[in-house]
Protein backbone atom coordinates (compact mmCIF):
# COMPACT_ATOMS: atom_id res chain seq x y z
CA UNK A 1 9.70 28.04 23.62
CA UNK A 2 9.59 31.64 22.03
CA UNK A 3 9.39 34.21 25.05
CA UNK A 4 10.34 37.24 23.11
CA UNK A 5 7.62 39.46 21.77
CA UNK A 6 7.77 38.76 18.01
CA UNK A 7 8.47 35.18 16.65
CA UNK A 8 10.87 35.55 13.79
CA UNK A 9 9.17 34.05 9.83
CA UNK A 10 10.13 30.91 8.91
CA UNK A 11 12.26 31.77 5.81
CA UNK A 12 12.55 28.18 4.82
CA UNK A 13 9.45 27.14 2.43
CA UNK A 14 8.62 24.21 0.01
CA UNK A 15 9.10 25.20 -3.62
CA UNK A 16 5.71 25.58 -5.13
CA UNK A 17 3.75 28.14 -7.30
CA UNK A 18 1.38 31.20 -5.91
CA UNK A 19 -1.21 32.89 -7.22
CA UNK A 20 -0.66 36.33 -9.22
CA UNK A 21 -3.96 38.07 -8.47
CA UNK A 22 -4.84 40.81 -6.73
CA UNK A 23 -6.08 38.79 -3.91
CA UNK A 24 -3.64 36.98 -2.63
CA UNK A 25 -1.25 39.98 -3.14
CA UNK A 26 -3.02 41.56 -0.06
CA UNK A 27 -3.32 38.43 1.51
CA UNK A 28 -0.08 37.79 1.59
CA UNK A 29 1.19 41.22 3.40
CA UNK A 30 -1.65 40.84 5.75
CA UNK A 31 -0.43 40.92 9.51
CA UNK A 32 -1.98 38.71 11.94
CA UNK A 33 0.31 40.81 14.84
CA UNK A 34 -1.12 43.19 16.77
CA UNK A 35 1.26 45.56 19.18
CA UNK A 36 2.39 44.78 22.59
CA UNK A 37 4.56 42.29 24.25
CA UNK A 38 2.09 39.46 23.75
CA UNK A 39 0.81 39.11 20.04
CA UNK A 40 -1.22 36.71 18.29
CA UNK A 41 2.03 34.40 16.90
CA UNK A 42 3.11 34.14 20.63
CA UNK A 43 -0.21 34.03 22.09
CA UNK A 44 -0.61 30.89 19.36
CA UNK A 45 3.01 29.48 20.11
CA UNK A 46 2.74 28.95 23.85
CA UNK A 47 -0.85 28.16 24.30
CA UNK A 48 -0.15 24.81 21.38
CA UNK A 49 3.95 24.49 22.34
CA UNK A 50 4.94 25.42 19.15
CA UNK A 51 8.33 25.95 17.90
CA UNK A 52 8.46 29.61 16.44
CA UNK A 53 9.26 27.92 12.97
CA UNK A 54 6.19 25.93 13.32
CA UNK A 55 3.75 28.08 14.35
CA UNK A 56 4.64 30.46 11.06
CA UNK A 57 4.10 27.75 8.68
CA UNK A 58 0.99 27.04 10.11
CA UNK A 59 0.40 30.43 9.62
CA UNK A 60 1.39 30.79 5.99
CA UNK A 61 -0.81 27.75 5.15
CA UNK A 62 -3.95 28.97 6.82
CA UNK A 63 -3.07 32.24 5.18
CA UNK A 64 -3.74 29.55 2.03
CA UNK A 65 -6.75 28.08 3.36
CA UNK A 66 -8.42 31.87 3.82
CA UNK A 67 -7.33 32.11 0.11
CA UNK A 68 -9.25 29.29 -1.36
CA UNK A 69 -11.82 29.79 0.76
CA UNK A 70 -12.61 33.23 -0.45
CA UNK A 71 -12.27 31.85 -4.45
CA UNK A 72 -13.12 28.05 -4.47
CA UNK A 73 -16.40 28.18 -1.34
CA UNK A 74 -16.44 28.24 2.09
CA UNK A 75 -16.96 24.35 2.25
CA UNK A 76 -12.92 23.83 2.35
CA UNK A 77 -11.62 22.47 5.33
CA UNK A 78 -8.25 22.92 7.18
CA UNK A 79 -5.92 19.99 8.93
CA UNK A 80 -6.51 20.34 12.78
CA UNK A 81 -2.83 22.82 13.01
CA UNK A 82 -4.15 25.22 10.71
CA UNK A 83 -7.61 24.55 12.45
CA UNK A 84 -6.40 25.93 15.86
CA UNK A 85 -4.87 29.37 14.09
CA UNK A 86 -8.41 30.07 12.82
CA UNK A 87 -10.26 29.38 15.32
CA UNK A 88 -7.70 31.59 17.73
CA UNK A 89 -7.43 34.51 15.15
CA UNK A 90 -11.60 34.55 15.31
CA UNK A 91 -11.34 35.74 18.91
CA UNK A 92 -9.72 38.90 17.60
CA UNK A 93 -12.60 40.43 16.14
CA UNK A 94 -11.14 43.21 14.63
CA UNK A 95 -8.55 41.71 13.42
CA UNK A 96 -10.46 38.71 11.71
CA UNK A 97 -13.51 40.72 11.00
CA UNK A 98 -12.86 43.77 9.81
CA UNK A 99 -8.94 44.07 8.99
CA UNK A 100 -8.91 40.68 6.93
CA UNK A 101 -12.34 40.02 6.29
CA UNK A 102 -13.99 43.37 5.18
CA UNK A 103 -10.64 45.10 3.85
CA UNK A 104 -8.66 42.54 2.40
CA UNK A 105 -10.78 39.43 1.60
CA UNK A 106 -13.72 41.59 0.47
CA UNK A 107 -16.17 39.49 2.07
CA UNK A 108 -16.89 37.27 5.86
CA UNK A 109 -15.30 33.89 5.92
CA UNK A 110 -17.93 31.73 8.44
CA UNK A 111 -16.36 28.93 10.63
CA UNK A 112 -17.75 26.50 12.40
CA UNK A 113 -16.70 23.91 15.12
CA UNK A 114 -17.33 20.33 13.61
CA UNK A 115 -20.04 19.13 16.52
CA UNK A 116 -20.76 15.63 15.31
CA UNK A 117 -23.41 15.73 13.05
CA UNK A 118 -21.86 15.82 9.78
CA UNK A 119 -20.84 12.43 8.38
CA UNK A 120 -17.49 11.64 8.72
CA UNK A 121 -17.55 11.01 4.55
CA UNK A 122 -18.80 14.13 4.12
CA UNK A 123 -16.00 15.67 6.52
CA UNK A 124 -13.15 13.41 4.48
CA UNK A 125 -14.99 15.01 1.00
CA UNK A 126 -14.35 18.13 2.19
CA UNK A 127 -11.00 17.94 3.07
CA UNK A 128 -9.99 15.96 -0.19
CA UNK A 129 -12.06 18.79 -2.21
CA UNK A 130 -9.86 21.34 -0.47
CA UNK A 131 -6.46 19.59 -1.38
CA UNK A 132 -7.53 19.73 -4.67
CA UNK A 133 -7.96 23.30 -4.60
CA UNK A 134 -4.65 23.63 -2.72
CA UNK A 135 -2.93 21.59 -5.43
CA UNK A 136 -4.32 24.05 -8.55
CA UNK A 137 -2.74 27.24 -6.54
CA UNK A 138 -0.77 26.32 -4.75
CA UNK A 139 1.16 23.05 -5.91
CA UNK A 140 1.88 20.39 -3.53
CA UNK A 141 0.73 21.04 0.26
CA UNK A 142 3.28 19.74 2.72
CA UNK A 143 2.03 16.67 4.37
CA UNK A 144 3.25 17.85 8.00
CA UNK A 145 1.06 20.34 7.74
CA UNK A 146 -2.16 19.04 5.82
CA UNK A 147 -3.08 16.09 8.14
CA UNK A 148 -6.38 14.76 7.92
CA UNK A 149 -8.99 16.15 10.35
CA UNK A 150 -10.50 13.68 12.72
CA UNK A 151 -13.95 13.00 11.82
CA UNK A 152 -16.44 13.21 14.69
CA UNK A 153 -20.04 12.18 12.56
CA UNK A 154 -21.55 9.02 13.65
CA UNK A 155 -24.44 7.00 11.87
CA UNK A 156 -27.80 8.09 12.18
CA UNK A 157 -29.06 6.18 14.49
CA UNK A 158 -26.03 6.09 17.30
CA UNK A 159 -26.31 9.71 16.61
CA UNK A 160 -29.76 9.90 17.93
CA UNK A 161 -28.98 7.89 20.70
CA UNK A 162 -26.07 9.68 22.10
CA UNK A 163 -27.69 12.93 21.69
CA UNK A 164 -30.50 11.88 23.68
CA UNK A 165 -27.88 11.04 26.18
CA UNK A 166 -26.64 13.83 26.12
CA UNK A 167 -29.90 15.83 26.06
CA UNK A 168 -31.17 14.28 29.35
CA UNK A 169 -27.58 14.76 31.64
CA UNK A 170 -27.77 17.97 30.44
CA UNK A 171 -31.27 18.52 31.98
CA UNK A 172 -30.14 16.62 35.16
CA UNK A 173 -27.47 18.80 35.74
CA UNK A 174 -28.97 22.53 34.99
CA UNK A 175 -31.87 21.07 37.31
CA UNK A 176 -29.17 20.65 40.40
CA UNK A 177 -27.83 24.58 39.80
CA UNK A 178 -28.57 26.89 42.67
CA UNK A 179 -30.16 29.80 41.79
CA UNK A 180 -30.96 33.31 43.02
CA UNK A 181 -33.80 36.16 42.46
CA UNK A 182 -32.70 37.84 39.70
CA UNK A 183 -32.82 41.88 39.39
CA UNK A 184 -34.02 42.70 35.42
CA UNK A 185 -35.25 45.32 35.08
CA UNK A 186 -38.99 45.38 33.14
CA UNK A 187 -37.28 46.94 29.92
CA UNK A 188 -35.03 44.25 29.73
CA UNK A 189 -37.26 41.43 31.02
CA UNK A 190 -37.87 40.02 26.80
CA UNK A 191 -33.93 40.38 26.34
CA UNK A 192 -33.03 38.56 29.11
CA UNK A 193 -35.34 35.62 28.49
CA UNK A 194 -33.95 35.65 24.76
CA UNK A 195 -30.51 35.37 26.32
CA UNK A 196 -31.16 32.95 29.04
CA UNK A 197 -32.96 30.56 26.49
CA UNK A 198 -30.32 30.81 23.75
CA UNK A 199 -29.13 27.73 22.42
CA UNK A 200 -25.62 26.84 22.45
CA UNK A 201 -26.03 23.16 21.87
CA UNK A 202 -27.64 22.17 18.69
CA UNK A 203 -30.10 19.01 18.95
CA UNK A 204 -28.54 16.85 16.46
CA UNK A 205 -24.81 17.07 17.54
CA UNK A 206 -22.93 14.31 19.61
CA UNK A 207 -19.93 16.67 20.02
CA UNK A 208 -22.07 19.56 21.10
CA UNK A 209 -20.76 23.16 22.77
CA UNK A 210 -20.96 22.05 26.32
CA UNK A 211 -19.06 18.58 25.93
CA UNK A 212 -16.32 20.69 23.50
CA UNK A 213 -16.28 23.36 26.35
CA UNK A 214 -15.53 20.70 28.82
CA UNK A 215 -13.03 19.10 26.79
CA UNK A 216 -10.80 21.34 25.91
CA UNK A 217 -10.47 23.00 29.14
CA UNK A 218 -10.14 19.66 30.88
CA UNK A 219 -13.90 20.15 32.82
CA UNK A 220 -16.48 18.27 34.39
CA UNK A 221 -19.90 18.60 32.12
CA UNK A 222 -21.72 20.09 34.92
CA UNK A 223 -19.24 22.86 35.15
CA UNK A 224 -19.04 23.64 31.91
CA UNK A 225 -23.08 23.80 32.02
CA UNK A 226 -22.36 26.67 34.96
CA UNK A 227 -19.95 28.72 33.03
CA UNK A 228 -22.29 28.92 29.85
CA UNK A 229 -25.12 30.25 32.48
CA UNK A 230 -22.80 32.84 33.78
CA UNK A 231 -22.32 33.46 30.09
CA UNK A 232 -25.45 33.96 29.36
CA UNK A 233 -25.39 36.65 32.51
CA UNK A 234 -21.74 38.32 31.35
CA UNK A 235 -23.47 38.89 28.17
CA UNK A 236 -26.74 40.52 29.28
CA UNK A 237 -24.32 42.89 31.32
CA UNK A 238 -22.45 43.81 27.93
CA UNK A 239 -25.79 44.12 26.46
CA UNK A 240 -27.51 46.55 28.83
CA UNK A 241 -24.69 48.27 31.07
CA UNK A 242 -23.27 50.81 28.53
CA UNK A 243 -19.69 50.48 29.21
CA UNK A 244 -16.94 47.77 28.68
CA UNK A 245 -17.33 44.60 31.26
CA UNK A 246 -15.02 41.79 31.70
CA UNK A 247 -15.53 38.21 31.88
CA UNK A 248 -13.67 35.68 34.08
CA UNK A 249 -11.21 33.28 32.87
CA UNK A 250 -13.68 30.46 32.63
CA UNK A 251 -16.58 32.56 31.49
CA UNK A 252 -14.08 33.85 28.55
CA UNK A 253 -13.43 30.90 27.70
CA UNK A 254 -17.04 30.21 26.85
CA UNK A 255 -16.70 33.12 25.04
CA UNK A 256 -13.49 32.12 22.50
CA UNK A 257 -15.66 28.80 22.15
CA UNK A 258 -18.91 31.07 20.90
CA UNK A 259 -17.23 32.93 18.90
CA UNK A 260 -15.53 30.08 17.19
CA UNK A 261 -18.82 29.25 15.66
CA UNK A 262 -19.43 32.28 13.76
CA UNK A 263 -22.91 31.75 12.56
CA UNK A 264 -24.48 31.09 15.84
CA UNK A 265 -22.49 33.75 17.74
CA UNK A 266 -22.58 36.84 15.46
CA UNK A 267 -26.07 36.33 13.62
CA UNK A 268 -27.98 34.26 16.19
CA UNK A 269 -26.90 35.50 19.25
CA UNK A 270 -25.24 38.80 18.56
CA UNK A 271 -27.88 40.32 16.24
CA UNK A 272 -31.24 38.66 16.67
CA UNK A 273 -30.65 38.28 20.84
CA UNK A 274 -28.51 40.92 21.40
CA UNK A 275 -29.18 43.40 18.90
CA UNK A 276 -26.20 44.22 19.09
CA UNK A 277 -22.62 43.09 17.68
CA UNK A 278 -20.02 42.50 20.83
CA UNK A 279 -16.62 41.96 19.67
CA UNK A 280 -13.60 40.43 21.58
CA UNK A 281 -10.45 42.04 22.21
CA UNK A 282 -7.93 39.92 23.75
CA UNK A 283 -5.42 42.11 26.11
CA UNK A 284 -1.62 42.97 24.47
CA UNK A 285 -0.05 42.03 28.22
CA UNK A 286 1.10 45.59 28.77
CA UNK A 287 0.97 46.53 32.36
CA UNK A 288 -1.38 49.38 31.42
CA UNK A 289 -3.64 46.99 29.98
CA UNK A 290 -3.94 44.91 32.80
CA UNK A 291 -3.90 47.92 35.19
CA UNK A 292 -6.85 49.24 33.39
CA UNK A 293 -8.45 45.59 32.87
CA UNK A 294 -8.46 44.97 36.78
CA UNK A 295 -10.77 47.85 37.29
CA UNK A 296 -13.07 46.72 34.84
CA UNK A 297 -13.24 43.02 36.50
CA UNK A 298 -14.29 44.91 39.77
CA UNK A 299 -17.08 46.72 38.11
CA UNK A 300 -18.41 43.71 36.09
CA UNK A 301 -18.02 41.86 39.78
CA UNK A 302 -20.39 44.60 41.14
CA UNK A 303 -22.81 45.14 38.32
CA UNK A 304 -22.96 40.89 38.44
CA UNK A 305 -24.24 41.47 42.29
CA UNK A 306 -26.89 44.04 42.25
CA UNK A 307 -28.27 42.13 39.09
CA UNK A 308 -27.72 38.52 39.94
CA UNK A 309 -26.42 38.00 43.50
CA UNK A 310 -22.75 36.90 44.42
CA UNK A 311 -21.14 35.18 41.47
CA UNK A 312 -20.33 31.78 41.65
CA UNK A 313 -17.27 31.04 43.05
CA UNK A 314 -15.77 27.60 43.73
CA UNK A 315 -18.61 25.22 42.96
CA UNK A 316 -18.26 21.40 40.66
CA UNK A 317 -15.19 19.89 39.24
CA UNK A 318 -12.03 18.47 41.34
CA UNK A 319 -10.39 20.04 42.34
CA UNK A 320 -13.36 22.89 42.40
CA UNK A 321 -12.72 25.74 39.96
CA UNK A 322 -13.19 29.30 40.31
CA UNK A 323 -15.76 30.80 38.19
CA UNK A 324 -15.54 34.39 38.80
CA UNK A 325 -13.23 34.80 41.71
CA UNK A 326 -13.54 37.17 44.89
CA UNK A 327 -13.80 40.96 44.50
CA UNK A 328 -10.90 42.86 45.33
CA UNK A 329 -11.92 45.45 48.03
CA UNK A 330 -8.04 46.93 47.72
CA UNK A 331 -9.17 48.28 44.01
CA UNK A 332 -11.01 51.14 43.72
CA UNK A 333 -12.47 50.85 40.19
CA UNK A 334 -14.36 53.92 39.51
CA UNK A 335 -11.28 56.17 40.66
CA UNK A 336 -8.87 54.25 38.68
CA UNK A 337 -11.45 53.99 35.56
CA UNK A 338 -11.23 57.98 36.12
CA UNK A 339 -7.42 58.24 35.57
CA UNK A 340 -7.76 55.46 32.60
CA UNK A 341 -10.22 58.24 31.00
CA UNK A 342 -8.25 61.30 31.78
C-alpha cells in the first residue's frame, strides 16, 4: 500500500484516441491533489486498498466519465471503481465544485446515490448509453475498469412492499431515541423545525440513505437513524453559530453520504433549509491541521451542550459505537483558537 504523500501516474495506458477540444484540454491538466501529506489519490488508495497504479487509472477514466458527462448529458453512468472516486472527490467541495465544476467544466455535474427505485433496465440503459459515448471519444474502454454497476431497482410492487418495511422500522426505532429539552432560540425556532424534519430518505427507495449509511459503515439501522439526528443538530450549529464547527467521525460520515447526493444536499437542504451553502473540507493530515481541528471539536462539543444537552455517546450497535466522544477538559479551545488566529 502507497504510504508516501503523492502516488506516482500510471504511465502505462491502453492505446486509444482523445478528444482535441478545448474541453478536455483543461480536463486533462486538472489536479484532483490538494497539498499536505494526505491528498485525495492517497486518501482514495487506502480507504479502497488500491494499488497506486490502480487508483490512477481509475482516476484517468472518471476524468472520462466527467468528460462525457459535461458533452453527451448527465444521465451517463460510471462502473462502481470510478463510482467510488466521484463520490469521494464530491466531499471536497472546493475542489469538485468550484475548481472543476465552475472553472474548468463550465457548468455543475449532479450525482446521485442509486437508492433502489430506478429499474434495474433503466440502470443497465444507462450504462450501455454511456459506453457508447465512451467508445465515440474515447475508443475502446478497458473492461477492468468499466464493470457493470449492480442494479439495485426492484419491480413495482416488491418495491412498495419493502419500502413500507422499511418505512415502519424506521418509525419504531426514532420512537425508542431518548431525547432531551432542546435550547433554540425563538429566531431560530422555523429553521430548526425545517432541519429536524428534512428528509434524507426518499419514500419510494428500497436502498434508502439510512440503510446505505448503515451499510457501508458496517452499522446497525437504529444507529445509523441516531447519527442522521445528530446530523440534523451538527448542521443547525453550522447554520446559526457563526464560526467553523466540527462533526464527529460518525456524524461526518453522514455528512460524505449527504453530500454524495448532490441534489438533495446542496439545493434541498443547503439552500431552501439552510439558506445557506456549507461546504466540506476534508483535513490535509498536517499536525497543524489537526492541532487546530481539536479545538474546534471542543467548541462544537460545548455549543452541542448548552443547545442540546450531552451528546450521545456510546448508545446501539455491538459493540456500542461512539457518536461524539467525551470532551477533552485538557484542551483549552478558545486560547488555542486565539493562537490559530494570531
Amino acid at each position: 500500500m502507497q504510504t508516501s504523500t503523492a502516488i506516482a501516474r500510471s504511465t502505462e495506458h491502453a492505446a486509444s484516441t482523445f478528444p482535441s477540444d478545448e474541453l478536455w484540454e483543461k480536463l486533462s491538466h486538472f489536479e484532483f491533489d490538494q497539498p499536505g501529506p494526505h491528498p485525495f489519490s492517497i486518501r482514495l488508495a487506502v480507504e479502497n486498498a488500491w494499488t497506486g497504479h490502480h487508483t490512477w487509472d481509475v482516476l484517468e477514466e472518471y476524468r472520462k466519465l466527467l468528460y462525457l458527462i459535461a458533452t453527451v448529458g448527465n444521465d451517463l453512468i460510471g462502473s462502481p471503481d470510478i463510482d467510488i472516486a466521484w463520490r469521494l472527490h464530491l466531499i471536497y467541495s472546493e475542489s469538485y465544485r468550484k475548481n472543476l465544476c465552475m472553472e474548468v467544466l463550465g457548468k455543475f455535474i449532479p450525482h446521485e446515490c442509486h437508492d433502489g427505485s430506478e429499474p434495474a433496465d433503466v440502470t443497465m440503459k444507462r450504462f450501455q448509453k454511456t459506453l457508447q459515448a465512451y467508445r465515440a471519444a474515447f475508443g475502446e474502454p478497458p473492461a477492468t475498469l468499466w464493470q457493470a454497476p449492480m442494479a439495485k431497482g426492484l419491480p413495482l410492487l416488491q418495491r412498495w412492499q419493502v419500502t413500507r418495511a422499511l418505512a415502519q422500522e424506521t418509525k419504531r426505532i426514532e420512537k425508542s431515541f431518548l431525547t432531551t429539552p432542546e435550547n433554540i432560540p425563538a429566531q431560530h425556532q422555523l429553521r430548526w423545525r425545517n432541519i429536524r424534519d428534512f428528509a434524507l430518505d426518499k419514500p419510494n427507495a428500497t436502498y434508502p440513505f439510512s440503510r446505505r449509511l448503515a451499510e457501508e459503515n458496517d452499522w446497525t439501522l437504529a444507529h445509523a437513524l441516531l447519527v442522521i439526528r445528530e446530523y440534523k443538530r451538527f448542521m443547525y450549529l453550522c447554520a446559526t453559530s457563526g464560526y467553523s464547527v466540527t462533526p464527529s467521525l460518525d456524524v461526518d460520515e453522514a455528512w460524505h453520504l449527504h453530500q454524495e447526493n448532490t441534489d438533495s444536499y446542496w439545493e434541498e437542504f443547503c439552500k431552501k433549509t439552510l439558506g445557506k451553502l456549507f461546504g466540506h473540507s476534508p483535513g490535509n493530515g498536517s499536525k497543524e491541521d489537526d492541532f487546530k481541528f481539536e479545538a474546534v471539536y471542543e467548541r462544537t462539543l460545548h455549543d452541542y451542550t448548552q443547545v442540546f444537552g450531552p451528546p450521545p455517546r456510546e448508545v446501539f450497535g455491538t459493540p456500542p459505537r461512539t457518536v461524539w466522544g467525551i470532551a477533552n477538559p485538557s484542551i483549552n479551545w478558545a486560547e488555542r483558537l486565539q493562537e490559530a488566529v494570531a
